[in-house]
PDB file of N, CA and C in Angstrom:
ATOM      1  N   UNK A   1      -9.939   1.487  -8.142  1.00  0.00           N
ATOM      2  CA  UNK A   1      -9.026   2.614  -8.249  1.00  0.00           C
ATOM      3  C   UNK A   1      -7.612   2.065  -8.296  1.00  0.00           C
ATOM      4  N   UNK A   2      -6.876   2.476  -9.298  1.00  0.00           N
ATOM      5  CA  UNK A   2      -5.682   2.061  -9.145  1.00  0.00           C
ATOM      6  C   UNK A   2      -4.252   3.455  -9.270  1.00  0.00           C
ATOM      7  N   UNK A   3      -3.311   2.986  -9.174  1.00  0.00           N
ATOM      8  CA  UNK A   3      -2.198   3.924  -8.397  1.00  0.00           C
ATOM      9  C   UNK A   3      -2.393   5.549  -9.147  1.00  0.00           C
ATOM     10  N   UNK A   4      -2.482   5.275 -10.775  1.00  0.00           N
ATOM     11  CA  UNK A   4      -2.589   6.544 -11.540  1.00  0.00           C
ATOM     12  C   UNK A   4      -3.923   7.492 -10.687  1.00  0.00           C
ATOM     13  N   UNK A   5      -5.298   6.677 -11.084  1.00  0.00           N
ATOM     14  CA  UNK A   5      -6.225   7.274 -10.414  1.00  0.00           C
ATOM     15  C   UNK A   5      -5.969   8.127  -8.814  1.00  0.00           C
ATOM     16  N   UNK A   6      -5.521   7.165  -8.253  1.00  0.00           N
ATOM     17  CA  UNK A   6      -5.167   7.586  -6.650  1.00  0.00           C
ATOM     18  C   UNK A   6      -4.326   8.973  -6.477  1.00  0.00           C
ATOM     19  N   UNK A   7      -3.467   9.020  -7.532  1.00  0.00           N
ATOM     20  CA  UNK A   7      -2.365  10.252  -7.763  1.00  0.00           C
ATOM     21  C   UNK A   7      -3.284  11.358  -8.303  1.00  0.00           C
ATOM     22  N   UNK A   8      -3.492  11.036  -8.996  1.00  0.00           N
ATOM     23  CA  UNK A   8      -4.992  12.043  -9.533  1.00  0.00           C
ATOM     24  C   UNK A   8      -5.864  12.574  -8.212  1.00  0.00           C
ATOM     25  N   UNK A   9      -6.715  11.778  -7.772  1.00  0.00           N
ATOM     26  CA  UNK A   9      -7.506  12.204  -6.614  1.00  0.00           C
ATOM     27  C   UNK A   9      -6.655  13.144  -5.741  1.00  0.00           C
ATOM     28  N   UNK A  10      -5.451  12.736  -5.522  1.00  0.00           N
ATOM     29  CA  UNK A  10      -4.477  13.652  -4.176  1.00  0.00           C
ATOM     30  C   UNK A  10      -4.168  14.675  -5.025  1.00  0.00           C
ATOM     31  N   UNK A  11      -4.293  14.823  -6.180  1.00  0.00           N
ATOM     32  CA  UNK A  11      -3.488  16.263  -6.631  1.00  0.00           C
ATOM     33  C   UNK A  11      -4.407  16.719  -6.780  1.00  0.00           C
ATOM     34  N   UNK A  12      -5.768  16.518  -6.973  1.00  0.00           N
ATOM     35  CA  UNK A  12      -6.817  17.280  -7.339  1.00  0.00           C
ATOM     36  C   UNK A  12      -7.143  18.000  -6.029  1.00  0.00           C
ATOM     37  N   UNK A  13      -7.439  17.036  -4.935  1.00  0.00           N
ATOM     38  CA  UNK A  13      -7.516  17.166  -3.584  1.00  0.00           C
ATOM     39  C   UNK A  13      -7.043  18.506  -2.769  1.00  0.00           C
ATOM     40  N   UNK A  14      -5.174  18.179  -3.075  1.00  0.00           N
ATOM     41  CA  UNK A  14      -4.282  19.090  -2.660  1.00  0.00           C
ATOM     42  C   UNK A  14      -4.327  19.998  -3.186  1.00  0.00           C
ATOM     43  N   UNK A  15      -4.391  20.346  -4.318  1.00  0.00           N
ATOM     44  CA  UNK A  15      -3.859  21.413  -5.245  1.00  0.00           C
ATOM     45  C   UNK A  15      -2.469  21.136  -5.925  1.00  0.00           C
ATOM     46  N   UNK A  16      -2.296  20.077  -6.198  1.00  0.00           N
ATOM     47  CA  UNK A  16      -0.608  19.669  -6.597  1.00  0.00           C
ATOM     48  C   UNK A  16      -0.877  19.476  -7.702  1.00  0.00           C
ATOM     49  N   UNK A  17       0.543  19.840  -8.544  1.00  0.00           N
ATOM     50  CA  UNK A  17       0.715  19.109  -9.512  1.00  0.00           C
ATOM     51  C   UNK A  17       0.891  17.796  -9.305  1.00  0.00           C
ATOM     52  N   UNK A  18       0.389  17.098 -10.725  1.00  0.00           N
ATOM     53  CA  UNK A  18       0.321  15.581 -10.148  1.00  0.00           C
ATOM     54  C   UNK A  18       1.719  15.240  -9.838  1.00  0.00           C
ATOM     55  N   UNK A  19       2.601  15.461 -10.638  1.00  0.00           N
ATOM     56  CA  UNK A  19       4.225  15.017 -10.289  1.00  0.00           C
ATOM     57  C   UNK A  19       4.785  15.165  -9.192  1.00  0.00           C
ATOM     58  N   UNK A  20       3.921  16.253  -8.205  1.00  0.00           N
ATOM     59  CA  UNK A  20       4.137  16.409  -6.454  1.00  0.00           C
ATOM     60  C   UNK A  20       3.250  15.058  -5.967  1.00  0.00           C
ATOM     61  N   UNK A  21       2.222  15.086  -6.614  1.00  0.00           N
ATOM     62  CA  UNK A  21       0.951  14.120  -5.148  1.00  0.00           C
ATOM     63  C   UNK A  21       1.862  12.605  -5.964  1.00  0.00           C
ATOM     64  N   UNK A  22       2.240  12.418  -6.997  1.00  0.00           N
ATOM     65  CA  UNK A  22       2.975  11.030  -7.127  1.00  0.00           C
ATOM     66  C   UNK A  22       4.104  10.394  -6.483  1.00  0.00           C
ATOM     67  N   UNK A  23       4.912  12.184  -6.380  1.00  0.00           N
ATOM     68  CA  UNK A  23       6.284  11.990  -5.558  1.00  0.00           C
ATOM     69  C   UNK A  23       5.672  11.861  -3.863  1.00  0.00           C
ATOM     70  N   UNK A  24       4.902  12.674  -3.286  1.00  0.00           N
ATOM     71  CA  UNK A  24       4.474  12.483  -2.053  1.00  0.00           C
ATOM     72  C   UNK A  24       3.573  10.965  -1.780  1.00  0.00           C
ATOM     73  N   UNK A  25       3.021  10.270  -2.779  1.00  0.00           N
ATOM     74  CA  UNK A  25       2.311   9.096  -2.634  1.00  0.00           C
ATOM     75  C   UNK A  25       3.674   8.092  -2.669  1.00  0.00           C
ATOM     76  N   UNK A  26       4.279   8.232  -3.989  1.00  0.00           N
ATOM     77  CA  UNK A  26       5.703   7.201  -3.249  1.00  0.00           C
ATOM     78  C   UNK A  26       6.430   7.244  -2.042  1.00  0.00           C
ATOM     79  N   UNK A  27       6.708   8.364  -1.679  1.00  0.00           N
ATOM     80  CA  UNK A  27       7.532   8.953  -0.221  1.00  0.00           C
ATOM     81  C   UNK A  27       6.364   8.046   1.104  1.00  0.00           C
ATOM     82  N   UNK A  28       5.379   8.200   0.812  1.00  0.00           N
ATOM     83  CA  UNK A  28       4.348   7.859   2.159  1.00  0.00           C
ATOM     84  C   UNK A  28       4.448   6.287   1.580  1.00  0.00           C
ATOM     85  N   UNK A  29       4.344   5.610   0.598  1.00  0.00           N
ATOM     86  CA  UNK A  29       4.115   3.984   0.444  1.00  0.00           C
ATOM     87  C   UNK A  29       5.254   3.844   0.705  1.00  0.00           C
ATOM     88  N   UNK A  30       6.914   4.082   0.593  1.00  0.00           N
ATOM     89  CA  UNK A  30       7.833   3.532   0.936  1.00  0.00           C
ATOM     90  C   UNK A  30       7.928   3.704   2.178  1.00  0.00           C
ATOM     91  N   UNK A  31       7.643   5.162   2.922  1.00  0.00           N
ATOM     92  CA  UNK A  31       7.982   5.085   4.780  1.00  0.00           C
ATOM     93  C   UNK A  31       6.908   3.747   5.285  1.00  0.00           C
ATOM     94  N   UNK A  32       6.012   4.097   4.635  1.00  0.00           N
ATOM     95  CA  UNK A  32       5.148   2.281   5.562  1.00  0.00           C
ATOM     96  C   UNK A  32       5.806   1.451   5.317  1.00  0.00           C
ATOM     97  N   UNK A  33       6.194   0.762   3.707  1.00  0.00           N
ATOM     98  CA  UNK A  33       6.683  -0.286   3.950  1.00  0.00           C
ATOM     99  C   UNK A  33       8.174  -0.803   4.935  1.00  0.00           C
ATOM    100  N   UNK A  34       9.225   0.272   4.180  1.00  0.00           N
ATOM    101  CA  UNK A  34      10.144   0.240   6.076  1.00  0.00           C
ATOM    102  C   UNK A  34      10.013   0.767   6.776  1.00  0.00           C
ATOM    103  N   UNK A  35       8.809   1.040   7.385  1.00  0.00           N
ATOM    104  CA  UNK A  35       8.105   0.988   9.085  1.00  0.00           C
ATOM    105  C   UNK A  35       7.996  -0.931   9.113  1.00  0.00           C
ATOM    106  N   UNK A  36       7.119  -1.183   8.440  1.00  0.00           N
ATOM    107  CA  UNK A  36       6.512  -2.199   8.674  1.00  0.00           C
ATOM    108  C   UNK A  36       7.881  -3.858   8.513  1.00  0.00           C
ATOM    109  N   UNK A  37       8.602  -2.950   7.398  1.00  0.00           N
ATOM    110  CA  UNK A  37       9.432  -3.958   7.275  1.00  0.00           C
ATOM    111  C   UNK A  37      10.500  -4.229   8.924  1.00  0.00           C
ATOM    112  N   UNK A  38      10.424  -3.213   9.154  1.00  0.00           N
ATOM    113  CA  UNK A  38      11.641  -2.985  10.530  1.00  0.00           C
ATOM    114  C   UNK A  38      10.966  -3.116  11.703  1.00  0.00           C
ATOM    115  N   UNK A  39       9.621  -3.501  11.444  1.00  0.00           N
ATOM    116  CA  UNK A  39       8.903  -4.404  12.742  1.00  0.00           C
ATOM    117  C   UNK A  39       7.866  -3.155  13.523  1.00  0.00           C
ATOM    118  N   UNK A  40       7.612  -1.831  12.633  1.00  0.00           N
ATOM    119  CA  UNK A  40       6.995  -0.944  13.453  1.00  0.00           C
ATOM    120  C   UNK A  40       5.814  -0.797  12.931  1.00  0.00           C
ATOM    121  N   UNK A  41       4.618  -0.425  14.125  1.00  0.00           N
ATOM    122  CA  UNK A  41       3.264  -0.351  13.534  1.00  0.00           C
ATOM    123  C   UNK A  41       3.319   1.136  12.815  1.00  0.00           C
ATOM    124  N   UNK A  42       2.742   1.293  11.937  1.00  0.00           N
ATOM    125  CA  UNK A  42       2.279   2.456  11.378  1.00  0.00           C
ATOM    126  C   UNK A  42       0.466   3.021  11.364  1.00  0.00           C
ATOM    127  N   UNK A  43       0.554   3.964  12.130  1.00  0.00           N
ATOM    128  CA  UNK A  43      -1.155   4.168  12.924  1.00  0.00           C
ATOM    129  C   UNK A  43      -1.655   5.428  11.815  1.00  0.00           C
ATOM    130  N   UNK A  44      -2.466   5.108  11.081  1.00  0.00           N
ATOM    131  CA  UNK A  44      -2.962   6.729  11.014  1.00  0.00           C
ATOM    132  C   UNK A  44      -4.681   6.677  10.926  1.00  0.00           C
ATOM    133  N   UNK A  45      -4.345   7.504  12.156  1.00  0.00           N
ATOM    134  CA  UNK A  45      -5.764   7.627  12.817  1.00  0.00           C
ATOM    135  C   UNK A  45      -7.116   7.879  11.939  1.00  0.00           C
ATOM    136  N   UNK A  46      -8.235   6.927  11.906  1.00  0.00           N
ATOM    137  CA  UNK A  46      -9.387   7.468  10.956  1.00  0.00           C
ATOM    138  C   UNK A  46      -9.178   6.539   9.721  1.00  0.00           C
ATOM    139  N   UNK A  47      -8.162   6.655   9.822  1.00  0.00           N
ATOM    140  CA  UNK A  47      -7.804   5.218   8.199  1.00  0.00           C
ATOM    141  C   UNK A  47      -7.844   3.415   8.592  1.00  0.00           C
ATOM    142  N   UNK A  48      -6.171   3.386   9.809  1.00  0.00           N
ATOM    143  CA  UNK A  48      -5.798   1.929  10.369  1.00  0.00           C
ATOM    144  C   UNK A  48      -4.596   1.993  10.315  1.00  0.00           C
ATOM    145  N   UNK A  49      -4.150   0.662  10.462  1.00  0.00           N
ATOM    146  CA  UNK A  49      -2.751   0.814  11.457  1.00  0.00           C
ATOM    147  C   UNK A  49      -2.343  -0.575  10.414  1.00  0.00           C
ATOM    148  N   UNK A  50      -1.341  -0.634  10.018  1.00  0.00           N
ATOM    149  CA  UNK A  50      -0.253  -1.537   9.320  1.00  0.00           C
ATOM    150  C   UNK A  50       0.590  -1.975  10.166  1.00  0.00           C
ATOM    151  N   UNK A  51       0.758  -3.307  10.487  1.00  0.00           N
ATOM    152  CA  UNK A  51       1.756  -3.899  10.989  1.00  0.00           C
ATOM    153  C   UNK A  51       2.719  -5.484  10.602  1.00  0.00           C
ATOM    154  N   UNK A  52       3.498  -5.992  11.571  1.00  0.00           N
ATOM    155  CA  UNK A  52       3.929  -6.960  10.938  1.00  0.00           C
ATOM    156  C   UNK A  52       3.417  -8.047  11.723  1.00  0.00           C
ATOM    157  N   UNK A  53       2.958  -9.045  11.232  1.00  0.00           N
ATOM    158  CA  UNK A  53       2.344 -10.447  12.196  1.00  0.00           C
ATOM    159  C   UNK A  53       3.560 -11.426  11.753  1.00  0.00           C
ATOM    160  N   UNK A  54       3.270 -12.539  13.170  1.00  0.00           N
ATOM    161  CA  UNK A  54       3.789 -13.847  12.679  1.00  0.00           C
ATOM    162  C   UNK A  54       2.778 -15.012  12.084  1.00  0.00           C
ATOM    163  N   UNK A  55       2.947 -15.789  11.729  1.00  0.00           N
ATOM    164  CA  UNK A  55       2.603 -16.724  10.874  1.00  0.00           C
ATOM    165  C   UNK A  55       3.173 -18.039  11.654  1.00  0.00           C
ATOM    166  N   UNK A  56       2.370 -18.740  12.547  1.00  0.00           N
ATOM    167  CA  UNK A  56       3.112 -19.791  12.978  1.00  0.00           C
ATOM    168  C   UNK A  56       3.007 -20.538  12.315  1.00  0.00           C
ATOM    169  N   UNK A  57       4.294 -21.773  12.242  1.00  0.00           N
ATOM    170  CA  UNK A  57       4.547 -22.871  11.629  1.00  0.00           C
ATOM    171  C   UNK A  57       3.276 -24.054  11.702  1.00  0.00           C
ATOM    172  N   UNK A  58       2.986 -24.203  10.858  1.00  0.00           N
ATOM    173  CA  UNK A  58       1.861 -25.529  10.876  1.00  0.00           C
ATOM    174  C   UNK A  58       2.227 -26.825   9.213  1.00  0.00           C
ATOM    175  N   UNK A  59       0.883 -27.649   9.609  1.00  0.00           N
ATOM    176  CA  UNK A  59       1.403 -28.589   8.630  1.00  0.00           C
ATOM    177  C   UNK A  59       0.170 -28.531   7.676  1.00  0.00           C
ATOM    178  N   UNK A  60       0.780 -28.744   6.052  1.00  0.00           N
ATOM    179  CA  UNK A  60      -0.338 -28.878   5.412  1.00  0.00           C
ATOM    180  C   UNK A  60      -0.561 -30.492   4.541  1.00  0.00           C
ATOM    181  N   UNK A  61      -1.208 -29.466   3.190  1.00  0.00           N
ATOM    182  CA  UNK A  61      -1.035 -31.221   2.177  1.00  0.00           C
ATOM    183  C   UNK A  61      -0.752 -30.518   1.002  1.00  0.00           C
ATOM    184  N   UNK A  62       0.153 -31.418   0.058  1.00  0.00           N
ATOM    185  CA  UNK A  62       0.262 -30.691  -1.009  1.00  0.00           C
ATOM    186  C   UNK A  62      -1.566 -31.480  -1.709  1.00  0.00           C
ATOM    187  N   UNK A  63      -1.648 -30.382  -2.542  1.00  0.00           N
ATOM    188  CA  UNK A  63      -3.075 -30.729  -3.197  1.00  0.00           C
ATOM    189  C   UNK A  63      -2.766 -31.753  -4.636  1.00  0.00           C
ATOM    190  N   UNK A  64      -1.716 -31.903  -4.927  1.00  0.00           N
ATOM    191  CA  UNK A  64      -1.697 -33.041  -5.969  1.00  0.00           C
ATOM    192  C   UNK A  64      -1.504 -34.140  -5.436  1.00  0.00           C
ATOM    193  N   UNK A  65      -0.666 -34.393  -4.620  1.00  0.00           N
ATOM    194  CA  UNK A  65      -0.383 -35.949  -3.814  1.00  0.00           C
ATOM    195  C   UNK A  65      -0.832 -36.305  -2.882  1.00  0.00           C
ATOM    196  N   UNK A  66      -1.069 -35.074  -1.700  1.00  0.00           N
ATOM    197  CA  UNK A  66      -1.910 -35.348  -0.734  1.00  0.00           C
ATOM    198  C   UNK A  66      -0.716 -35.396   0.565  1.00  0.00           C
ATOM    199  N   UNK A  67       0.460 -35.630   0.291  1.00  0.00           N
ATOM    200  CA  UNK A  67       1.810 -35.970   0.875  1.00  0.00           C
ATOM    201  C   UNK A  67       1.557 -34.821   2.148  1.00  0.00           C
ATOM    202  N   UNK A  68       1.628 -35.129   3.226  1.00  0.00           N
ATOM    203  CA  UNK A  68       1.840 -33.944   4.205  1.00  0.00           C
ATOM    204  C   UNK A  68       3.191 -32.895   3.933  1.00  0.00           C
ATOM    205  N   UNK A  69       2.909 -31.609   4.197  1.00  0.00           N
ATOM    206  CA  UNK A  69       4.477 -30.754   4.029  1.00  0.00           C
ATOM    207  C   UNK A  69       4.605 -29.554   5.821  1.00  0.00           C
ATOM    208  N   UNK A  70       5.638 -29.326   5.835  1.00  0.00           N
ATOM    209  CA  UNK A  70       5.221 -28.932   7.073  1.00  0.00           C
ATOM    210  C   UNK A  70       5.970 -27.166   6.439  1.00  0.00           C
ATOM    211  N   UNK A  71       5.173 -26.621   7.050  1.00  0.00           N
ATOM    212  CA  UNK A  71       5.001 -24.884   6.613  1.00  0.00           C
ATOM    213  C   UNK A  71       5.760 -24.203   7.671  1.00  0.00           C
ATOM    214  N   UNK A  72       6.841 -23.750   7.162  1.00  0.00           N
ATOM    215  CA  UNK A  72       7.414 -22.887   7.910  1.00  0.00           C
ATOM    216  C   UNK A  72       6.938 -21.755   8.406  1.00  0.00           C
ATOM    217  N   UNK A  73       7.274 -21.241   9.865  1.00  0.00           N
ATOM    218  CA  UNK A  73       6.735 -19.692  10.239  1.00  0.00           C
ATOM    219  C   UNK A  73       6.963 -18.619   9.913  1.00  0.00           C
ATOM    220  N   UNK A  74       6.281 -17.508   9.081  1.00  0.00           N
ATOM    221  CA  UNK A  74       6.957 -16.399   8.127  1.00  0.00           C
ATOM    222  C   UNK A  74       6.254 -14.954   9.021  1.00  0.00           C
ATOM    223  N   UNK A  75       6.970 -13.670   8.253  1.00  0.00           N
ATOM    224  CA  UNK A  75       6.123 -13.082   8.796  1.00  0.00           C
ATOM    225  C   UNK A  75       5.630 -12.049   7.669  1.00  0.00           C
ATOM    226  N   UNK A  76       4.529 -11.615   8.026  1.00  0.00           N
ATOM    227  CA  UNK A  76       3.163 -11.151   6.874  1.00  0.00           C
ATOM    228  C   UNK A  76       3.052  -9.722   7.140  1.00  0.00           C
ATOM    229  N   UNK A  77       3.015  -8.974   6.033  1.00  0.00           N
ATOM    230  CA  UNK A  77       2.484  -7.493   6.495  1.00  0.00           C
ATOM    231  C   UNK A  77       0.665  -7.811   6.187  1.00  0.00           C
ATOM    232  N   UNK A  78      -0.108  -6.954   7.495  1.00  0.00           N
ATOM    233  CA  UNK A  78      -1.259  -7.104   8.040  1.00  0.00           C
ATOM    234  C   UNK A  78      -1.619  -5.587   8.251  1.00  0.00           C
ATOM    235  N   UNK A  79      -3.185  -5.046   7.483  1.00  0.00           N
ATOM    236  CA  UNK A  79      -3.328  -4.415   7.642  1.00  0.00           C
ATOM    237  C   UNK A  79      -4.818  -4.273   8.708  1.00  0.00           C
ATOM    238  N   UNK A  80      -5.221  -3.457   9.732  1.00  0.00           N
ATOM    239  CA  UNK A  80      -6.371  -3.477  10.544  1.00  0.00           C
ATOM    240  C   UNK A  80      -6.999  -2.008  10.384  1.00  0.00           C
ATOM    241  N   UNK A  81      -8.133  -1.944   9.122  1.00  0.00           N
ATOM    242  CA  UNK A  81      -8.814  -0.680   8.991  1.00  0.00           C
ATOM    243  C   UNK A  81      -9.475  -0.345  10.595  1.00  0.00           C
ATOM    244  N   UNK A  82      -9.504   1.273  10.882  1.00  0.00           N
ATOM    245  CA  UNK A  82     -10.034   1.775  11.855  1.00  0.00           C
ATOM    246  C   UNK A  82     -11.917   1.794  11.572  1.00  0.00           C
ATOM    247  N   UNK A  83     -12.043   2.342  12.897  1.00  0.00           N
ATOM    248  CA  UNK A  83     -13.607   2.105  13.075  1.00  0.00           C
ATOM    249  C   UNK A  83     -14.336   3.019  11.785  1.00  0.00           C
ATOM    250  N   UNK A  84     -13.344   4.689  12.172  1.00  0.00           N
ATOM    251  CA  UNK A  84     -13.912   5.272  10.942  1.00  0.00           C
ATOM    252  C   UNK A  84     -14.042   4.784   9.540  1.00  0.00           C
ATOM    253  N   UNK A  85     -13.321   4.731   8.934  1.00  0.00           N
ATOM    254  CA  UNK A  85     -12.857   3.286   7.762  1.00  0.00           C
ATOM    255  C   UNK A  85     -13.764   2.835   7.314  1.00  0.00           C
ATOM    256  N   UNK A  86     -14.041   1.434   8.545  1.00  0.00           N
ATOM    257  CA  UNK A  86     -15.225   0.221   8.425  1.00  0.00           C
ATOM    258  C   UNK A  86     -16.301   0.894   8.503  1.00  0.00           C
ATOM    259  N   UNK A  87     -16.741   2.134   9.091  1.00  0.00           N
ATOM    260  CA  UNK A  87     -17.757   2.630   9.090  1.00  0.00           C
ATOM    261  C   UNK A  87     -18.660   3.344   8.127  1.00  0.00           C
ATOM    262  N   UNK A  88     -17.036   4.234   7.223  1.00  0.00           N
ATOM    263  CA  UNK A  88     -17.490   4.580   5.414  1.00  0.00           C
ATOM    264  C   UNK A  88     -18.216   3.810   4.723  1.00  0.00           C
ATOM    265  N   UNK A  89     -17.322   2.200   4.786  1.00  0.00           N
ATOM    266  CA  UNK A  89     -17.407   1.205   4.052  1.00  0.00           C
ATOM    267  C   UNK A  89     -18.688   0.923   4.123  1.00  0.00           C
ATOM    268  N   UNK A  90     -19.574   0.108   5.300  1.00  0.00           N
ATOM    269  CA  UNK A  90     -20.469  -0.073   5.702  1.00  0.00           C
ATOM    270  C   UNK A  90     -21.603   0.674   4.890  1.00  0.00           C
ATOM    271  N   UNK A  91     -21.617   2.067   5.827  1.00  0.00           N
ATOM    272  CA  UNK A  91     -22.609   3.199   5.193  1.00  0.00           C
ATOM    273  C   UNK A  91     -23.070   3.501   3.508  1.00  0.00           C
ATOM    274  N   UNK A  92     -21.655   2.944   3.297  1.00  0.00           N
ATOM    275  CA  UNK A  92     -21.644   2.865   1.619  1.00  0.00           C
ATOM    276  C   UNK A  92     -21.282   4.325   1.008  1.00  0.00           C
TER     277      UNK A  92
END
C-alpha cells in the first residue's frame, strides 16, 4: 500500500473527500514527525508508539579496505507496534 492508496482507504473509510483524508493524513504524518523530532513519544493506542532512540557510538570496518572507522552516536526515529497490531499481523 502506498500513500495514494492509504488516502483512498481513509476517505472511503471516513466519508471524505479524498482532498480532506490527504489533507488530514499530512496534518497527522507531520504532528508525529515533530513529536518525534522534539524528543516526544507519540502513543496511539491499538496501533504503537513512535519514538526517538539513541544510537551509541561504536566502531566498524569499511567493507572495501577493511580500515577500522569509528561511528558516531546519532539519533533514530523507532517505531514499537502495539500488541493489538502484532496480533492482526500474526492472525493474518
Amino acid at each position: 500500500m502506498n500513500r495514494k492508496d492509504l488516502v483512498e482507504t481513509v476517505a472511503r473509510e471516513a466519508g471524505l473527500p479524498t482532498a480532506q483524508a490527504d489533507a488530514a493524513l499530512a496534518a497527522m504524518l507531520d504532528g508525529v514527525v515533530a513529536a518525534v523530532a522534539a524528543g516526544e513519544k507519540v502513543t496511539l493506542p491499538g496501533f504503537g508508539t513512535f519514538e526517538q532512540r539513541s544510537r551509541a557510538a561504536r566502531s566498524g570496518r569499511n567493507p572495501r579496505t577493511g580500515a577500522l572507522l569509528e561511528i558516531a552516536a546519532t539519533l533514530a526515529p523507532a517505531f514499537k507496534p502495539a500488541a493489538a497490531f502484532k496480533q492482526a499481523v500474526v492472525a493474518g
